[in-house]
Structure formats: structure tokens, C-alpha cells
PDB file of N, CA and C in Angstrom:
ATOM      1  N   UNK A   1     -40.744 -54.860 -65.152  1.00  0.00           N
ATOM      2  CA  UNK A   1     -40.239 -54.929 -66.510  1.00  0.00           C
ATOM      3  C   UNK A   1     -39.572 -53.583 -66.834  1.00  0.00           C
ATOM      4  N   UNK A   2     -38.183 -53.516 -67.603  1.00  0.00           N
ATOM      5  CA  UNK A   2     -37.487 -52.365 -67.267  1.00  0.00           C
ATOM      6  C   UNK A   2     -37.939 -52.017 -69.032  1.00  0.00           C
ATOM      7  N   UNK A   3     -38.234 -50.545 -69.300  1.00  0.00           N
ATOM      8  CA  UNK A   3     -38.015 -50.104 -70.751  1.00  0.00           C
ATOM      9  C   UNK A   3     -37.999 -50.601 -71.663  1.00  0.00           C
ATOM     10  N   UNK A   4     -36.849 -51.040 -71.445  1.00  0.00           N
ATOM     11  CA  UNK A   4     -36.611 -51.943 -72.683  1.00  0.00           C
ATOM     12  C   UNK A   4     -37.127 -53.128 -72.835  1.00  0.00           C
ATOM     13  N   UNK A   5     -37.091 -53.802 -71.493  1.00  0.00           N
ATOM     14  CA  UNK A   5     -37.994 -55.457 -72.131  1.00  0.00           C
ATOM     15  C   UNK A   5     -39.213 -54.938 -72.383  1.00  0.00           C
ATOM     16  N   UNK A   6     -39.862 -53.691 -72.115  1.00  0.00           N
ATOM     17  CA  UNK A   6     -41.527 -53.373 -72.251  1.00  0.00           C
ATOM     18  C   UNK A   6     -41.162 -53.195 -74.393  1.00  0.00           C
ATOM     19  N   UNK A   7     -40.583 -52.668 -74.660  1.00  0.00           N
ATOM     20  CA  UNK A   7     -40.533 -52.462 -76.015  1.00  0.00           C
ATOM     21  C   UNK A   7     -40.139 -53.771 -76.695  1.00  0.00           C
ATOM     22  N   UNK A   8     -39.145 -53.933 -76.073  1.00  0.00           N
ATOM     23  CA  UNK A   8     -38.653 -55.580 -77.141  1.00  0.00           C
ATOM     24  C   UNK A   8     -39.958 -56.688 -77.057  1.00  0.00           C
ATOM     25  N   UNK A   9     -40.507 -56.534 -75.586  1.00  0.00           N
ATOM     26  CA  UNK A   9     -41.715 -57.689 -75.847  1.00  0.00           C
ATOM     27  C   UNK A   9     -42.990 -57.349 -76.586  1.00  0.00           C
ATOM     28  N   UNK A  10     -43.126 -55.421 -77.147  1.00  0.00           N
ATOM     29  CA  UNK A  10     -43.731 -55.185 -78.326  1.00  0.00           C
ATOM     30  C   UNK A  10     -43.070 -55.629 -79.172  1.00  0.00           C
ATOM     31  N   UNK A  11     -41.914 -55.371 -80.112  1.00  0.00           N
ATOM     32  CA  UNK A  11     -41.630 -55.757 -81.189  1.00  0.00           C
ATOM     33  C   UNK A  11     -41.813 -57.206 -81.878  1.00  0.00           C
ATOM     34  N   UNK A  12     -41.976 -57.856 -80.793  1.00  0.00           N
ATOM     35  CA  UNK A  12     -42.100 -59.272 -80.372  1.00  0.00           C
ATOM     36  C   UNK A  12     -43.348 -59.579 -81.222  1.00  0.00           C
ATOM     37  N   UNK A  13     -43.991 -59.175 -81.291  1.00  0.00           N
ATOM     38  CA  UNK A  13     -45.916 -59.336 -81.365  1.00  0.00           C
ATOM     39  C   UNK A  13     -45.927 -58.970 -83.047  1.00  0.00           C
ATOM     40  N   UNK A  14     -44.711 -58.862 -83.362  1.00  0.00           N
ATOM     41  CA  UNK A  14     -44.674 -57.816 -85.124  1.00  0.00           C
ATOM     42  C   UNK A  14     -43.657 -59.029 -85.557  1.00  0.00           C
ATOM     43  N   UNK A  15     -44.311 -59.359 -87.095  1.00  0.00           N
ATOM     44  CA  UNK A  15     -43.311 -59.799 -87.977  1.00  0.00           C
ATOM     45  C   UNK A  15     -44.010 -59.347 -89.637  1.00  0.00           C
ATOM     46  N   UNK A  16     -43.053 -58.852 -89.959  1.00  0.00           N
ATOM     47  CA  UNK A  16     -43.280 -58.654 -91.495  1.00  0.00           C
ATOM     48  C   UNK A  16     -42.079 -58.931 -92.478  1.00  0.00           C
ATOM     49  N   UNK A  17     -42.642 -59.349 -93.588  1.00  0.00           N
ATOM     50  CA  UNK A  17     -41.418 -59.938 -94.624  1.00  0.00           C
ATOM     51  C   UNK A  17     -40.572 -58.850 -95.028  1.00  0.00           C
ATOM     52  N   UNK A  18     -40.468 -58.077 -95.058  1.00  0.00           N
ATOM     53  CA  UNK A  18     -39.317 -57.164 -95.142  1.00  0.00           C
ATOM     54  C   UNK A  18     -38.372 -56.575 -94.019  1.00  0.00           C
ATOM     55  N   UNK A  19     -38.813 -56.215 -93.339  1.00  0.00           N
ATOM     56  CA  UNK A  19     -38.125 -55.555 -91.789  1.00  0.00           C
ATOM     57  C   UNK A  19     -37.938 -56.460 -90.937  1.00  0.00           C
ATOM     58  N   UNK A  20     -36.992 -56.164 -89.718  1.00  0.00           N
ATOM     59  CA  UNK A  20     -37.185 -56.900 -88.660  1.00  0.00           C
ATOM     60  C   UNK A  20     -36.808 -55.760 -87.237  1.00  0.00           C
ATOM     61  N   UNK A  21     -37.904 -55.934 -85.941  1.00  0.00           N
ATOM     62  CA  UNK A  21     -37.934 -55.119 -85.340  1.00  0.00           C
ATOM     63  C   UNK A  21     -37.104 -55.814 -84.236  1.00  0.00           C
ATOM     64  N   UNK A  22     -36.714 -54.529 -83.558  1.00  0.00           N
ATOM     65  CA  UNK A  22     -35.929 -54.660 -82.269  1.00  0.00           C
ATOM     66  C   UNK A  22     -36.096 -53.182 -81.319  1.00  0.00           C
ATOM     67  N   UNK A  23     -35.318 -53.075 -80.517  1.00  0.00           N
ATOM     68  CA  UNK A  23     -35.064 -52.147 -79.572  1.00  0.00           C
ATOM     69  C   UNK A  23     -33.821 -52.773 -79.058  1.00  0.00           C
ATOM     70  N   UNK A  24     -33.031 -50.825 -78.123  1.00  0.00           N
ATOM     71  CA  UNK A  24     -31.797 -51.432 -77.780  1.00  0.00           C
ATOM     72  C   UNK A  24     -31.999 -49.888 -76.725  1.00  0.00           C
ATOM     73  N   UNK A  25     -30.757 -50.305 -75.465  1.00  0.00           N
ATOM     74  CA  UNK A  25     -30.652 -48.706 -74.975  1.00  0.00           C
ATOM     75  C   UNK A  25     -29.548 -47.891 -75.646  1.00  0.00           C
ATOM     76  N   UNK A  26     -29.689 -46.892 -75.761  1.00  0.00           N
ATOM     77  CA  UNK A  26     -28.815 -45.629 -76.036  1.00  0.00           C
ATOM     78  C   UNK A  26     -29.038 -44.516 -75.285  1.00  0.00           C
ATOM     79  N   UNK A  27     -27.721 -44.293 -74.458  1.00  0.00           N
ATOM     80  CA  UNK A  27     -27.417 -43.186 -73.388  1.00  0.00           C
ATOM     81  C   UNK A  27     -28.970 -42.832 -72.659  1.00  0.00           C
ATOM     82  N   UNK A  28     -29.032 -44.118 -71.812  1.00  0.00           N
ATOM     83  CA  UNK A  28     -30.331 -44.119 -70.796  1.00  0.00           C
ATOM     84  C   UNK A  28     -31.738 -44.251 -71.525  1.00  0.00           C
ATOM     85  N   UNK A  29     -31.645 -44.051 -72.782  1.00  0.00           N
ATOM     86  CA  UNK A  29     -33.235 -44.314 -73.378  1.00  0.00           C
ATOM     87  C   UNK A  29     -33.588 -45.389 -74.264  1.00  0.00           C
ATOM     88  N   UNK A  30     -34.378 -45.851 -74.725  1.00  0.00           N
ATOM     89  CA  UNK A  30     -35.047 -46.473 -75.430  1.00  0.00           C
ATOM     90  C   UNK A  30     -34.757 -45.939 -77.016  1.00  0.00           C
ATOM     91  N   UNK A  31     -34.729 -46.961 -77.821  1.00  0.00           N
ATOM     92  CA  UNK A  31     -34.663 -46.372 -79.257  1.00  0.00           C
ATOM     93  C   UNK A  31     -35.470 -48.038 -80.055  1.00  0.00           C
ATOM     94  N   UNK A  32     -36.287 -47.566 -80.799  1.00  0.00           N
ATOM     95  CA  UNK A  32     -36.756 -48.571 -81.757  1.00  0.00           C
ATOM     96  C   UNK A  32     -35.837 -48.879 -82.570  1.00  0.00           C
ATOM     97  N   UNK A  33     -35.487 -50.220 -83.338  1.00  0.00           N
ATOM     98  CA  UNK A  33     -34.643 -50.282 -84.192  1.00  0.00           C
ATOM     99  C   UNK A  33     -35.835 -51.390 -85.335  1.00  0.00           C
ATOM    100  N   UNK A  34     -35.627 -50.538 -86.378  1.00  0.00           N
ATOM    101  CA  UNK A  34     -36.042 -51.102 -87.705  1.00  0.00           C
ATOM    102  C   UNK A  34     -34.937 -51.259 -88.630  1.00  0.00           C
ATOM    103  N   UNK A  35     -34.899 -52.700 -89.444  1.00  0.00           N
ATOM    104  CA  UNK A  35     -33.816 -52.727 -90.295  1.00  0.00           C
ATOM    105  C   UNK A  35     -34.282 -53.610 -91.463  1.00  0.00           C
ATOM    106  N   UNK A  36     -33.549 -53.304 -92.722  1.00  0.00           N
ATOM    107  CA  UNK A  36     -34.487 -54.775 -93.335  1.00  0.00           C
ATOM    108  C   UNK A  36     -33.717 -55.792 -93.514  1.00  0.00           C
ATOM    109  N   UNK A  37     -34.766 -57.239 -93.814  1.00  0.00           N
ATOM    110  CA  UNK A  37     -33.791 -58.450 -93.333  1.00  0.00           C
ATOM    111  C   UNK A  37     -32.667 -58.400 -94.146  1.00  0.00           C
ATOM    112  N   UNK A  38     -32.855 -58.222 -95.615  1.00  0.00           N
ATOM    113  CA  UNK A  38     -32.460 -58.459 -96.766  1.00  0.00           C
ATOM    114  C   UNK A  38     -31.353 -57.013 -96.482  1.00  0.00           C
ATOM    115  N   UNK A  39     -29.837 -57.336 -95.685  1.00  0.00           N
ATOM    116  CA  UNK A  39     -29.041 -56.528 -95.765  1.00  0.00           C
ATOM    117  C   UNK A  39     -28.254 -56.798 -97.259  1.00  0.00           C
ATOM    118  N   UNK A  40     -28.135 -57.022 -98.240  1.00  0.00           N
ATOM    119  CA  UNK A  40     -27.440 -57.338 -99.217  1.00  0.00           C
ATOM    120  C   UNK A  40     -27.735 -55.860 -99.865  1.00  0.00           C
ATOM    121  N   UNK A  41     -29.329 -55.384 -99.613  1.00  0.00           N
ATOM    122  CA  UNK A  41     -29.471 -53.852-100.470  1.00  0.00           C
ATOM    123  C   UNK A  41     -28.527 -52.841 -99.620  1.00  0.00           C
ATOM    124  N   UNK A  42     -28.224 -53.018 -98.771  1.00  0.00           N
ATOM    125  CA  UNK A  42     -27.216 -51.562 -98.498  1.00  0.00           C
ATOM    126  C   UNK A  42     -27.942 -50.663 -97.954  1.00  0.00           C
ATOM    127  N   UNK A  43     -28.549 -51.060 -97.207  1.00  0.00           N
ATOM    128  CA  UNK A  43     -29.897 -49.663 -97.060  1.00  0.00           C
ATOM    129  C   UNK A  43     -29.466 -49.377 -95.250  1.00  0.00           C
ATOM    130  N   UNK A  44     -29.722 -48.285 -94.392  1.00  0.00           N
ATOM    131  CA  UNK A  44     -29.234 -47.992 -93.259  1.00  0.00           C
ATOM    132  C   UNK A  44     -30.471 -48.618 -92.351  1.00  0.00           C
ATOM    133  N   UNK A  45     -30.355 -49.158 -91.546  1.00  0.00           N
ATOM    134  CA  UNK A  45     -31.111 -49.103 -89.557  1.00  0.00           C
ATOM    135  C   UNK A  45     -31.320 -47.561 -89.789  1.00  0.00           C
ATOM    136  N   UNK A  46     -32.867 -48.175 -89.115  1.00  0.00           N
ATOM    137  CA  UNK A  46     -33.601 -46.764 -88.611  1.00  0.00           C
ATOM    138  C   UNK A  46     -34.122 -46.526 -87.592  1.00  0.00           C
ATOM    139  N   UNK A  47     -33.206 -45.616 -86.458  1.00  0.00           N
ATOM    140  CA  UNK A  47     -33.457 -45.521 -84.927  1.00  0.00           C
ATOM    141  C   UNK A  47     -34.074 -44.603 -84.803  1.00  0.00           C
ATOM    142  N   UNK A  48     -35.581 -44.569 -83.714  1.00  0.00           N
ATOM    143  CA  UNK A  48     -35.749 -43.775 -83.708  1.00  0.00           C
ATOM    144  C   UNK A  48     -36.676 -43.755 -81.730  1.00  0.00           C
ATOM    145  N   UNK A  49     -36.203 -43.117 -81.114  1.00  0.00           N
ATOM    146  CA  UNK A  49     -36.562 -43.214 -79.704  1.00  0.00           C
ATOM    147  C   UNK A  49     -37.956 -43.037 -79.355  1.00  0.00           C
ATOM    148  N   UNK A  50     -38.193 -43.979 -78.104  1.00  0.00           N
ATOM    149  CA  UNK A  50     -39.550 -44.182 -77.468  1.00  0.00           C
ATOM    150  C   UNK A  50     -39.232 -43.188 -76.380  1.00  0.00           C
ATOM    151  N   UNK A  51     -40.297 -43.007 -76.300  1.00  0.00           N
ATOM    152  CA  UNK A  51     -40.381 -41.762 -75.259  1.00  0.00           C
ATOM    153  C   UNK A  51     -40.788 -41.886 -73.728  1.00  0.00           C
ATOM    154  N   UNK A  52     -40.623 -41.773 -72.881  1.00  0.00           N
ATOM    155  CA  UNK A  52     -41.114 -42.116 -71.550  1.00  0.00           C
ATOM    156  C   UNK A  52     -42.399 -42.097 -71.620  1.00  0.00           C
ATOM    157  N   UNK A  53     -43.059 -40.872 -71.865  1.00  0.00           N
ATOM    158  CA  UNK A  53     -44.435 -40.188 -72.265  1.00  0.00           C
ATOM    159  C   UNK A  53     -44.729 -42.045 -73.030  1.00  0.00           C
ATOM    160  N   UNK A  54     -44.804 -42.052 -74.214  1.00  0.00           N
ATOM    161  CA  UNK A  54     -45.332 -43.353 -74.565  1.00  0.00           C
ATOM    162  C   UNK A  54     -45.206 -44.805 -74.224  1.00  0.00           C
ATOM    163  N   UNK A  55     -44.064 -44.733 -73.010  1.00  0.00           N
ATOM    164  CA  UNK A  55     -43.479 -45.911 -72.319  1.00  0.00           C
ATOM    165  C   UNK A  55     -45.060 -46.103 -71.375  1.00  0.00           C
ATOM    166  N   UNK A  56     -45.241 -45.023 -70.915  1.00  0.00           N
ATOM    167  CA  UNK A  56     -46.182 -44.851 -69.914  1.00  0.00           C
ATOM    168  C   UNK A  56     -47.831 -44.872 -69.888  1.00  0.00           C
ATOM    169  N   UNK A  57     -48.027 -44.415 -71.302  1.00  0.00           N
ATOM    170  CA  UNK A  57     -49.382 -44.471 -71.667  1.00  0.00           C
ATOM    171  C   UNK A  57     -49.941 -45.554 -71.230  1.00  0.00           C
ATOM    172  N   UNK A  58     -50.887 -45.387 -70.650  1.00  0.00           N
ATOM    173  CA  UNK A  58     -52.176 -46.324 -70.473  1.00  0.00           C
ATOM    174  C   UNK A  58     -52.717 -47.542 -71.848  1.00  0.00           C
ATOM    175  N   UNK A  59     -52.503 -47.320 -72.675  1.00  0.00           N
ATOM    176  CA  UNK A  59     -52.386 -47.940 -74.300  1.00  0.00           C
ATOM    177  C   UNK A  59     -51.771 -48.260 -74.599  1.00  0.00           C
ATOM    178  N   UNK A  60     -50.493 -48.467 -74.087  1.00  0.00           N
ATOM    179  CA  UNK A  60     -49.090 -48.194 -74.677  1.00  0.00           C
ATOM    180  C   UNK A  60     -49.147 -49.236 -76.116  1.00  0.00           C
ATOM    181  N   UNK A  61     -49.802 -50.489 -76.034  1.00  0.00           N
ATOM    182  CA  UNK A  61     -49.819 -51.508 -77.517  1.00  0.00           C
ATOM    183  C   UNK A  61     -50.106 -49.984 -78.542  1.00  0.00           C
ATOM    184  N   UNK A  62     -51.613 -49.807 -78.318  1.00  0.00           N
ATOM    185  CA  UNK A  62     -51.619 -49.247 -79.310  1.00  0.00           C
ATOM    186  C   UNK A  62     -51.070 -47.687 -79.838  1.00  0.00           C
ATOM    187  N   UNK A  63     -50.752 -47.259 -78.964  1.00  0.00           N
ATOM    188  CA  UNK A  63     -49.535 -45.677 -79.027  1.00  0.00           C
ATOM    189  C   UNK A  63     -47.994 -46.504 -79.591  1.00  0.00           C
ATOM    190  N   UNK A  64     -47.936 -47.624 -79.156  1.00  0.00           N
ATOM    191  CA  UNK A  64     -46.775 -48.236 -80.008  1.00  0.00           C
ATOM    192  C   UNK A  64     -46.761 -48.643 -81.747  1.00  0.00           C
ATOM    193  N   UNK A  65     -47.964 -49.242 -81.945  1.00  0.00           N
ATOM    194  CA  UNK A  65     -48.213 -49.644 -82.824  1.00  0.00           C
ATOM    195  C   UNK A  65     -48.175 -48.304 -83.795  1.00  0.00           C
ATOM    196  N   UNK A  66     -48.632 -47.131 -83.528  1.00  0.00           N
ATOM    197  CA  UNK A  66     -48.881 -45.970 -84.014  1.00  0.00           C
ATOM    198  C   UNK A  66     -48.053 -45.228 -84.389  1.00  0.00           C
ATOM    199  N   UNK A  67     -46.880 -45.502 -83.239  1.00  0.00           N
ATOM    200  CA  UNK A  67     -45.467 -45.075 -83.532  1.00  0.00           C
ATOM    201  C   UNK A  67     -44.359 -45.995 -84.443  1.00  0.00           C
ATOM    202  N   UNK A  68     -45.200 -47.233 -84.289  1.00  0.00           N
ATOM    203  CA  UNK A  68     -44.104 -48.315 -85.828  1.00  0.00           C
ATOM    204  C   UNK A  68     -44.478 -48.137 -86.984  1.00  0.00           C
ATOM    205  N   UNK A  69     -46.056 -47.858 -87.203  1.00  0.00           N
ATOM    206  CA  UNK A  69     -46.117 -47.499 -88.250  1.00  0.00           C
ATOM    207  C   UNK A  69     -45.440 -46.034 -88.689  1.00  0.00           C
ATOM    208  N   UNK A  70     -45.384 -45.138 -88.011  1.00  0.00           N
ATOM    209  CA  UNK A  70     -45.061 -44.186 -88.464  1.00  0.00           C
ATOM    210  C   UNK A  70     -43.774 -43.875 -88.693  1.00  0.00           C
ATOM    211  N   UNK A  71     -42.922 -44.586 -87.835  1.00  0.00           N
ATOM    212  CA  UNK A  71     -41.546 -44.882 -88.473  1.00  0.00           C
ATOM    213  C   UNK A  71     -41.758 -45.305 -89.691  1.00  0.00           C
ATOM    214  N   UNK A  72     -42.295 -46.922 -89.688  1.00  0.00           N
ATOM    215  CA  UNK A  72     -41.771 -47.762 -91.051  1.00  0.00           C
ATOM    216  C   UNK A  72     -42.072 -46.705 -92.270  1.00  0.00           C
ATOM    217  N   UNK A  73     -43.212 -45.879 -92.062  1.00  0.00           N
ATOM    218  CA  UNK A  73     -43.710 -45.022 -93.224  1.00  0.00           C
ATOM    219  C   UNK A  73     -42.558 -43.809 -93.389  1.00  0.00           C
ATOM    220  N   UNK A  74     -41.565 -43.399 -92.331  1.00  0.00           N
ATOM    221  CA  UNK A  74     -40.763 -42.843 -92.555  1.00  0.00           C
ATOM    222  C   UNK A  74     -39.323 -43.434 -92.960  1.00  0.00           C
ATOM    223  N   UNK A  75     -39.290 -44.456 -92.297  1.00  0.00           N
ATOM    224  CA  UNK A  75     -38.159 -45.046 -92.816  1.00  0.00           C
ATOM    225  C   UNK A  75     -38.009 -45.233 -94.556  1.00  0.00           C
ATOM    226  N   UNK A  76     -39.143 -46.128 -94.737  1.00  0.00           N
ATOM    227  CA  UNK A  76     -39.612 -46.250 -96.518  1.00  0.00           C
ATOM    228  C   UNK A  76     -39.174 -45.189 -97.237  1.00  0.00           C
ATOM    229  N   UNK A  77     -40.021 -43.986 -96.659  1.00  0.00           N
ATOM    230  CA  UNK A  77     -39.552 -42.451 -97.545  1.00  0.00           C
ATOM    231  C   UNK A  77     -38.130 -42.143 -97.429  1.00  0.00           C
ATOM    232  N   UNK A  78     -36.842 -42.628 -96.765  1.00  0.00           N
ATOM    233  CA  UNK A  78     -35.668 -42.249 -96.202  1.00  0.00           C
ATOM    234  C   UNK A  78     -35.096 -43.001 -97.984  1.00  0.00           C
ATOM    235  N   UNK A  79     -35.773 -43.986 -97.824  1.00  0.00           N
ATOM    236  CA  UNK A  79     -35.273 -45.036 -98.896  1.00  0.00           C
ATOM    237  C   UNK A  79     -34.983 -44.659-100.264  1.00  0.00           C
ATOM    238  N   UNK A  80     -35.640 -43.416-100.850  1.00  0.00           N
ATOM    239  CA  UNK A  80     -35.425 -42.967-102.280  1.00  0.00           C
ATOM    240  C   UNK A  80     -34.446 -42.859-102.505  1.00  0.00           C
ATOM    241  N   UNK A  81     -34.385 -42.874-104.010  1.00  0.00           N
ATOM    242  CA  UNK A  81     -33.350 -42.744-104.290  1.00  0.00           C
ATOM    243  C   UNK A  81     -33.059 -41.663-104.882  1.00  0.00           C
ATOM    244  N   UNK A  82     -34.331 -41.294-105.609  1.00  0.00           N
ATOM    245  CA  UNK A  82     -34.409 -40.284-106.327  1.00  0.00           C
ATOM    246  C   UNK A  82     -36.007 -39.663-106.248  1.00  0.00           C
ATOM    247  N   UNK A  83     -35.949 -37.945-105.771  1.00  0.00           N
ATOM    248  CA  UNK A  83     -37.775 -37.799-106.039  1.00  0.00           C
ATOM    249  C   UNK A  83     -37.401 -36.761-106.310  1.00  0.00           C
ATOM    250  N   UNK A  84     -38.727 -35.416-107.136  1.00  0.00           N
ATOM    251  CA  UNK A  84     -38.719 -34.187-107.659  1.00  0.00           C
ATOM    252  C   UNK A  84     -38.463 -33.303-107.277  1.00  0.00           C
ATOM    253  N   UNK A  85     -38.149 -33.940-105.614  1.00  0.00           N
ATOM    254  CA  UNK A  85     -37.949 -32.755-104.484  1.00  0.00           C
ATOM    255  C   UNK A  85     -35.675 -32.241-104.897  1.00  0.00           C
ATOM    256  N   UNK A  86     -35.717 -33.205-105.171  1.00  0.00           N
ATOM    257  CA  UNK A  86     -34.254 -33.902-105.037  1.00  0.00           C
ATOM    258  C   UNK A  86     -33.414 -32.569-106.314  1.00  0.00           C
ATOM    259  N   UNK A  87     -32.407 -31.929-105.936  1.00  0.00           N
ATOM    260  CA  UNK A  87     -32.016 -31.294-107.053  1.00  0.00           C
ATOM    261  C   UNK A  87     -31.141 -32.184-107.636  1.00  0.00           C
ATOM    262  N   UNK A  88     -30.937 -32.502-108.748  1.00  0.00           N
ATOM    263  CA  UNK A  88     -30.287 -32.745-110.194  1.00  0.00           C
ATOM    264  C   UNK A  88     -28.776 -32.160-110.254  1.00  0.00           C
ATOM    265  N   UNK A  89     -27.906 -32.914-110.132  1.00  0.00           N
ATOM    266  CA  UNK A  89     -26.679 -32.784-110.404  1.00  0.00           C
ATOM    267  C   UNK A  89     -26.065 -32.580-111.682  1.00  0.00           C
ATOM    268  N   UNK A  90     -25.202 -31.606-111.900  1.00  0.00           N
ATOM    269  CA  UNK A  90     -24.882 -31.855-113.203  1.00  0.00           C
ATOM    270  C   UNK A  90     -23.275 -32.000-113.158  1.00  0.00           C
ATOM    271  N   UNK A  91     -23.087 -32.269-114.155  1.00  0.00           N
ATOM    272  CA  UNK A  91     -21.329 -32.699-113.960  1.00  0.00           C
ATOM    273  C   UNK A  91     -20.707 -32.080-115.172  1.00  0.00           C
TER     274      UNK A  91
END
């Protein structure tokens, strides 16, 4: 099983009502792809690469699982629109 079918047949095992998971190669590696279904919001794909190191783990389900969540939890935060961190424009 090459890389990539090892990841796509994780993503496989995941469905949630908002996102939909995939994987794809980019320049020889692995990259997770999260997107949400509902493209009508305008919101970007969020790539973010698997690592050989975690291709390889002995666990790999659950070092994967560990690493989707931690995307989706980063992706989510990508999503603001506005937070306190954010400086204030003035015009």
C-alpha cells in the first residue's frame, strides 16, 4: 500500500457533517486535505502534510487520528473572522 492509499483508507473511516476528508500527493509527499462540504461559505482547503515519521508509526490509526484532530482544531481557528488578537482598521 503506497502513502497515499495508507492515508486515504484513513480518511475513509471519518465522516462528519461539516468537513470532508481526503489526501492527495504534493511534490513526493503526502498532504491531508480538509475542506468543508458546504463550499457556498467561501472558506479555503486546509493542507496540511503527513509525515513519513507518522506514515510509519506502529499506531499509525491512532497518531492519525491525533493529527486530524489537530488540524480540524486548527483549521476552525483559521476560520475567524474577527478576534482581540486582530488589529482594528480604521479608515
Amino acid at each position: 500500500m503506497t502513502p497515499l492509499q495508507k492515508v486515504l483508507a484513513e480518511t475513509a473511516r471519518y465522516e462528519h457533517p461539516l468537513f470532508r476528508f481526503s489526501a492527495r500527493e504534493r511534490e513526493g509527499a503526502v498532504e491531508l486535505v480538509i475542506e468543508l462540504k458546504d463550499g457556498s461559505l467561501g472558506m479555503h482547503t486546509y493542507f496540511a502534510p503527513v509525515h513519513e515519521r507518522e506514515l510509519e508509526h506502529p499506531q499509525f490509526p491512532w497518531e492519525f487520528q491525533r493529527y486530524l484532530y489537530a488540524c480540524m482544531h486548527d483549521y476552525l481557528v483559521e476560520m475567524f473572522a474577527r478576534t482581540p488578537q486582530m488589529r482594528e482598521t480604521t479608515r
